[in-house]
C-alpha atoms as a PDB file:
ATOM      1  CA  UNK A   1     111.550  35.061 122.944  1.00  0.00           C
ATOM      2  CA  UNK A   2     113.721  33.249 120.101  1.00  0.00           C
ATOM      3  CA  UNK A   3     116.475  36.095 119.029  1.00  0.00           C
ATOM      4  CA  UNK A   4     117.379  34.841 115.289  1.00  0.00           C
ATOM      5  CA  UNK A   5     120.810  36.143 113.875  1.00  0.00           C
ATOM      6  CA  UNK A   6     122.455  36.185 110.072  1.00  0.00           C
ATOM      7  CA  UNK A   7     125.687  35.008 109.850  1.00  0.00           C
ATOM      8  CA  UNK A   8     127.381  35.926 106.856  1.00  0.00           C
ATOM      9  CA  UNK A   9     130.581  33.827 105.460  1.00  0.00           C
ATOM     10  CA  UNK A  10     133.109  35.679 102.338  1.00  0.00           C
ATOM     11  CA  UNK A  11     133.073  34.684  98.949  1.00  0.00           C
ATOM     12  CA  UNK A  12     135.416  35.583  96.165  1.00  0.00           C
ATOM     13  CA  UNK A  13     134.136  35.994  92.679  1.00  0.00           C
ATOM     14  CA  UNK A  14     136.091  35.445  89.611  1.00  0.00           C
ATOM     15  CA  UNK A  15     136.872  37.669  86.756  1.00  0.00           C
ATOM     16  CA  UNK A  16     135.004  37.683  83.868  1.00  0.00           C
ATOM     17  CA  UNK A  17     136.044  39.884  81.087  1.00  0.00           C
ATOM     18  CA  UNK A  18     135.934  43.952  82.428  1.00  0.00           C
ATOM     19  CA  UNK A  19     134.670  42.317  85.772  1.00  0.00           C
ATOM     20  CA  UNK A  20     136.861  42.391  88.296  1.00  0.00           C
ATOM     21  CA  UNK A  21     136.927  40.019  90.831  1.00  0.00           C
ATOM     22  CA  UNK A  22     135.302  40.545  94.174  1.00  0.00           C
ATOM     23  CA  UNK A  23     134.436  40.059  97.675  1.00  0.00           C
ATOM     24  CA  UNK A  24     130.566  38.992  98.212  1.00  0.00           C
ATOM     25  CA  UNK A  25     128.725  38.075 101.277  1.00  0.00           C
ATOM     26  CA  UNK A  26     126.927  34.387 101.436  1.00  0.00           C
ATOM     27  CA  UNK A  27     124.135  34.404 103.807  1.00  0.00           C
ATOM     28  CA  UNK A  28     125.306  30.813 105.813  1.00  0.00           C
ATOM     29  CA  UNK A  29     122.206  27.877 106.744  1.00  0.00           C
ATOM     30  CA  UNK A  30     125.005  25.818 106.970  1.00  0.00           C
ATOM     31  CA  UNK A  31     127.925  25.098 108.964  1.00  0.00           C
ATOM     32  CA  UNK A  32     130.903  26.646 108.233  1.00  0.00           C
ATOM     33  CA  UNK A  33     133.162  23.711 107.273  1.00  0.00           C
ATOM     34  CA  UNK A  34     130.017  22.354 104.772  1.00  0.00           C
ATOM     35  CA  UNK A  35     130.433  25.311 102.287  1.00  0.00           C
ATOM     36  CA  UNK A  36     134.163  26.227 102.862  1.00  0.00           C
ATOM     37  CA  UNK A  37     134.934  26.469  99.116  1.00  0.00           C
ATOM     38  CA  UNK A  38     131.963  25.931  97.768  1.00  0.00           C
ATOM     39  CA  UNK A  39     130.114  28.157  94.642  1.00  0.00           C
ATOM     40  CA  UNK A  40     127.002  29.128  96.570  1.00  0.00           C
ATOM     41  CA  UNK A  41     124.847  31.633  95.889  1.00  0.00           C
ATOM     42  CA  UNK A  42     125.742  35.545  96.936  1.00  0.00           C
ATOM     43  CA  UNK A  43     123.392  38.131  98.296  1.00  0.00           C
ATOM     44  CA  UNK A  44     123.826  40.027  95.173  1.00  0.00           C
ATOM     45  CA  UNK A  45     122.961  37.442  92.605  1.00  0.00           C
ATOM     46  CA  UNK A  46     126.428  36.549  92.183  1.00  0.00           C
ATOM     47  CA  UNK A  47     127.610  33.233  92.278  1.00  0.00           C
ATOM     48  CA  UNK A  48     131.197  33.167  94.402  1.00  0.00           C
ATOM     49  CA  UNK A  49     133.649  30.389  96.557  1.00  0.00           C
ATOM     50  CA  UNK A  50     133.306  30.569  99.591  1.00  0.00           C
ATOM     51  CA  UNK A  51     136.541  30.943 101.860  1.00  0.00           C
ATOM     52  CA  UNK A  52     136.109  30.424 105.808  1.00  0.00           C
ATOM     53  CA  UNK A  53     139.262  31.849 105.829  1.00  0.00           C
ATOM     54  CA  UNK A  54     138.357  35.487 105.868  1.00  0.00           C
ATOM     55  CA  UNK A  55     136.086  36.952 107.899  1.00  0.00           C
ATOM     56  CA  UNK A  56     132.697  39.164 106.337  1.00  0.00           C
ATOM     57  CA  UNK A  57     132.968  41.946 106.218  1.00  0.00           C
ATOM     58  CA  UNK A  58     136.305  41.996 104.429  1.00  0.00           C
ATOM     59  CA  UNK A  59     138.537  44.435 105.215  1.00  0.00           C
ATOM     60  CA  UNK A  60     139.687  45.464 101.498  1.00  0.00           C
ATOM     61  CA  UNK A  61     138.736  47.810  98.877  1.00  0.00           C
ATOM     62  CA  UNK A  62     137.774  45.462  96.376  1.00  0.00           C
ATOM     63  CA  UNK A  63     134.326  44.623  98.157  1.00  0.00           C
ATOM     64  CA  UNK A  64     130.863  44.377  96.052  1.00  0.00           C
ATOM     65  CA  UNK A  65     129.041  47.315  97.025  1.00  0.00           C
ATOM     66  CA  UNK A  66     125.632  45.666  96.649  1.00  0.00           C
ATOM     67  CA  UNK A  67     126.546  42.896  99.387  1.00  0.00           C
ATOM     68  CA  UNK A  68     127.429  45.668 101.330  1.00  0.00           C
ATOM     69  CA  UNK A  69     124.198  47.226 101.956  1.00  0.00           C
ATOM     70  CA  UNK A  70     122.099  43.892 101.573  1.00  0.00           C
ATOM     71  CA  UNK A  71     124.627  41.917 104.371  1.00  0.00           C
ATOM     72  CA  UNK A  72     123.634  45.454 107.305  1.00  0.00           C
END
């Protein structure tokens, strides 16, 4: 039986205009250390850096709701 799991890496958006910038979740196919501050694709449509240096989720209000529920 192969047991597949999703990581999930955080991703900071920028600000653009009445956008605020956010926290995303990037589905990873990668290592790690290959996309650590990268633009790559969010699970929201969003394109966002990627920083290894937090963990997903984020612990901090200004999170995108829609990664939320996709990244459960």
């Amino acid at each position: 039986m192969i047991v597949q799991t999703t990581a999930f890496a955080a991703a900071r958006s920028r600000a653009h205009g009445p956008t605020a910038a956010l926290w995303h979740a990037v589905e990873l196919h990668r290592h790690p250390s290959e996309v650590d501050g990268a633009c790559e694709l969010t699970l929201c449509g969003s394109l966002a850096r990627v920083s290894t240096d937090e963990t997903w989720p984020v612990a901090a209000r200004d999170v995108c709701p829609a990664c939320l529920t996709l990244a459960r």
